[in-house]
N, C-alpha and C. Protein backbone atom coordinates (compact mmCIF):
# COMPACT_ATOMS: atom_id res chain seq x y z
N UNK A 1 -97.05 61.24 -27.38
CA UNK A 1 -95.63 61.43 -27.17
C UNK A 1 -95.37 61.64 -25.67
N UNK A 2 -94.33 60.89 -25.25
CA UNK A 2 -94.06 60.97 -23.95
C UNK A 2 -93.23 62.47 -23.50
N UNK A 3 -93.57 63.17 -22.34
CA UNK A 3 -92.78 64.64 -22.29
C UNK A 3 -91.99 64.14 -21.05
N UNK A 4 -90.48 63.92 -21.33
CA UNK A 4 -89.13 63.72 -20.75
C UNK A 4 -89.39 64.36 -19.41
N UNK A 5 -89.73 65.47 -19.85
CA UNK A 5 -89.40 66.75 -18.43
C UNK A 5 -90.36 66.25 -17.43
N UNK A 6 -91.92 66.24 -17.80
CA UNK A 6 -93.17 65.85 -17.12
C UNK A 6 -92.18 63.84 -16.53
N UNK A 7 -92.48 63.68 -16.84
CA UNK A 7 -91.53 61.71 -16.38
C UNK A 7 -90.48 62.40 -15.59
N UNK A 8 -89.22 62.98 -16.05
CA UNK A 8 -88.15 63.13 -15.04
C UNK A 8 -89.02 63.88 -13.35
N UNK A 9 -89.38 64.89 -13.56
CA UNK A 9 -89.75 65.85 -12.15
C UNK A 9 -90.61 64.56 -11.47
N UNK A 10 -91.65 64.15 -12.28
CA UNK A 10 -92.71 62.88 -11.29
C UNK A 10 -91.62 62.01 -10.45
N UNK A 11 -90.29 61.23 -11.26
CA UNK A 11 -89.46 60.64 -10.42
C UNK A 11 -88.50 61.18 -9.66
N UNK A 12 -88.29 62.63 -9.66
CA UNK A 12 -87.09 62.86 -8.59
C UNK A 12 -88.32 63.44 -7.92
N UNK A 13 -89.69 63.75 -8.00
CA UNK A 13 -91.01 63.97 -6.74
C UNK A 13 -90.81 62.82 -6.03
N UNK A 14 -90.86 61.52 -6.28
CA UNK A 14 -91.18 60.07 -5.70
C UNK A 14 -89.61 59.99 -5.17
N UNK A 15 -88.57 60.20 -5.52
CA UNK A 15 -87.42 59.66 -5.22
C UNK A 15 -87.31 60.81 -4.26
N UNK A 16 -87.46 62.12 -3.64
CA UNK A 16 -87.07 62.67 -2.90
C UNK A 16 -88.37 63.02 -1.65
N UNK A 17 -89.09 62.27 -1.93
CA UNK A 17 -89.95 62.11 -0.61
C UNK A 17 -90.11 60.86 0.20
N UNK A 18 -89.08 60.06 -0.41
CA UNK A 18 -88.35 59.06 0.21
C UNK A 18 -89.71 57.67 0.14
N UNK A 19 -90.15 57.82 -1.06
CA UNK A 19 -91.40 56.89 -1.03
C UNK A 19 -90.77 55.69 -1.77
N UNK A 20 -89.65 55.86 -2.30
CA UNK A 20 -89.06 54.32 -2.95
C UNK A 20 -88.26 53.40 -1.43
N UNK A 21 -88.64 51.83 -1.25
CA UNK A 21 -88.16 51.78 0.02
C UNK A 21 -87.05 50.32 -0.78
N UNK A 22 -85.98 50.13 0.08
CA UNK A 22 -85.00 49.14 -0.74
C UNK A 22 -85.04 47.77 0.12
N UNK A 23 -85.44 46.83 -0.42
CA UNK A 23 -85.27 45.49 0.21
C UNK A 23 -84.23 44.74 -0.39
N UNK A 24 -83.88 44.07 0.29
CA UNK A 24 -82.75 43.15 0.08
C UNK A 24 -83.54 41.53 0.61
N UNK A 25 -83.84 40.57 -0.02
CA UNK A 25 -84.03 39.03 0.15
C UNK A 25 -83.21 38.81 0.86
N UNK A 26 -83.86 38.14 2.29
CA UNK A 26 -83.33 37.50 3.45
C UNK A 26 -82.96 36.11 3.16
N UNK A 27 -83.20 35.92 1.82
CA UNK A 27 -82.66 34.17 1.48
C UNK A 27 -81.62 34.31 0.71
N UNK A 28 -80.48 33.44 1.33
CA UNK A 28 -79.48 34.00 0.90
C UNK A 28 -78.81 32.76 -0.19
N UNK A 29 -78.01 33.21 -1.23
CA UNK A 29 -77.73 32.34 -2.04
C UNK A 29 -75.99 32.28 -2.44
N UNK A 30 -75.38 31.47 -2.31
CA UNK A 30 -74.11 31.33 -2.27
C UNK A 30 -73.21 30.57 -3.32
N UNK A 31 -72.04 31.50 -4.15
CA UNK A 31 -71.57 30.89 -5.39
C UNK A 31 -72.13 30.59 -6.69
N UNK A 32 -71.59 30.81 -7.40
CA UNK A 32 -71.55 30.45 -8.70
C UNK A 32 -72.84 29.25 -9.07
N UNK A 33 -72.52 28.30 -8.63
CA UNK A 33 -73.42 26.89 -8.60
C UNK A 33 -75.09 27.14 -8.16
N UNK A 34 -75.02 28.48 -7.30
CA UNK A 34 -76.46 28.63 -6.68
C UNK A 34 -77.22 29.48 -7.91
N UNK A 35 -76.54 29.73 -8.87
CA UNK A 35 -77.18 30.92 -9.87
C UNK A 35 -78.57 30.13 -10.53
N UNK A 36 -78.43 29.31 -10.80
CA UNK A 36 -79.82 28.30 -11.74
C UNK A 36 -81.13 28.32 -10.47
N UNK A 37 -80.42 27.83 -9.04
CA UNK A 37 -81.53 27.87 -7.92
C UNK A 37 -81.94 29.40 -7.47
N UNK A 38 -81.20 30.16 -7.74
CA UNK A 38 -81.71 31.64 -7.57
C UNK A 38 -82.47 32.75 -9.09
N UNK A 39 -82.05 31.57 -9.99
CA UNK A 39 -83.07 32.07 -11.10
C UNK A 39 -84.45 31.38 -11.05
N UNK A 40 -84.64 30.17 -10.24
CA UNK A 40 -85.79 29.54 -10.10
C UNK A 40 -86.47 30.57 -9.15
N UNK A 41 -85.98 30.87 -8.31
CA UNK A 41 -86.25 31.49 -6.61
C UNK A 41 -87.26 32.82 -7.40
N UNK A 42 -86.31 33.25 -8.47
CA UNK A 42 -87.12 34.72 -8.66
C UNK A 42 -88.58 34.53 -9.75
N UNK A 43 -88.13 33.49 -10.33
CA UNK A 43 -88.81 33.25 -11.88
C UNK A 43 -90.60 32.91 -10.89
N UNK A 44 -90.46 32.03 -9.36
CA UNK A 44 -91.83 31.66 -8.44
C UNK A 44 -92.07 32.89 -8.27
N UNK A 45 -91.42 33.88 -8.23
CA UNK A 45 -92.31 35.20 -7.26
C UNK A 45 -91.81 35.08 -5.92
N UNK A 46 -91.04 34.60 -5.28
CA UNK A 46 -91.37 34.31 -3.73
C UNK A 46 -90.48 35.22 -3.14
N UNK A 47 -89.97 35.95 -3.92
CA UNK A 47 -88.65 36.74 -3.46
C UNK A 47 -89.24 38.35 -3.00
N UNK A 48 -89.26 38.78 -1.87
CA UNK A 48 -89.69 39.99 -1.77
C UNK A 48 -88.94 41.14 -1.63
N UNK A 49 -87.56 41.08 -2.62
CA UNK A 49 -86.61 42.09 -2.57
C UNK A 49 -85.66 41.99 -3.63
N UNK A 50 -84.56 42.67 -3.47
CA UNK A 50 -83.64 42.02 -4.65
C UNK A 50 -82.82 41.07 -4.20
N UNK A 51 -82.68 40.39 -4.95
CA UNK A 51 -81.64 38.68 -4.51
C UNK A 51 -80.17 39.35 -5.17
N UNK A 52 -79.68 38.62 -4.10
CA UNK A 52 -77.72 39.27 -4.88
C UNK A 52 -77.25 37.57 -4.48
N UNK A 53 -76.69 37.39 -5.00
CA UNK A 53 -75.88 36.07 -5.26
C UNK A 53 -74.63 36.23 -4.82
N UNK A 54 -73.82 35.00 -3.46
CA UNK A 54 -72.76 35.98 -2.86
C UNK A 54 -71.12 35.00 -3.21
N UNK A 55 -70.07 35.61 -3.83
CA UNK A 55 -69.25 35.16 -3.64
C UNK A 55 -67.76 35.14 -3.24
């Protein structure tokens, strides 16, 4: 059985020693129409952050 309390404290330990770091994908993807080429983009692996799709 998983103990809630033991899981919650481990992640606000990791989240407040600032060890989670946030990337954002420098490849940028534009409109509606780019959504199929930015589901390919992630589905390779090649993406080293989160992809946001811009419109």
């Amino acid at each position: 059985m998983i103990n809630n309390t033991e899981t919650r404290d481990r992640f606000l330990n990791f989240f407040y020693t600032d060890k989670p770091k946030v990337a954002l994908e420098p490849t940028q993807f534009q409109g509606i129409k780019s959504i199929p080429n930015t589901v390919e983009y992630l589905l390779s692996t090649q993406n080293c952050g989160t992809v946001v799709v811009r419109f």
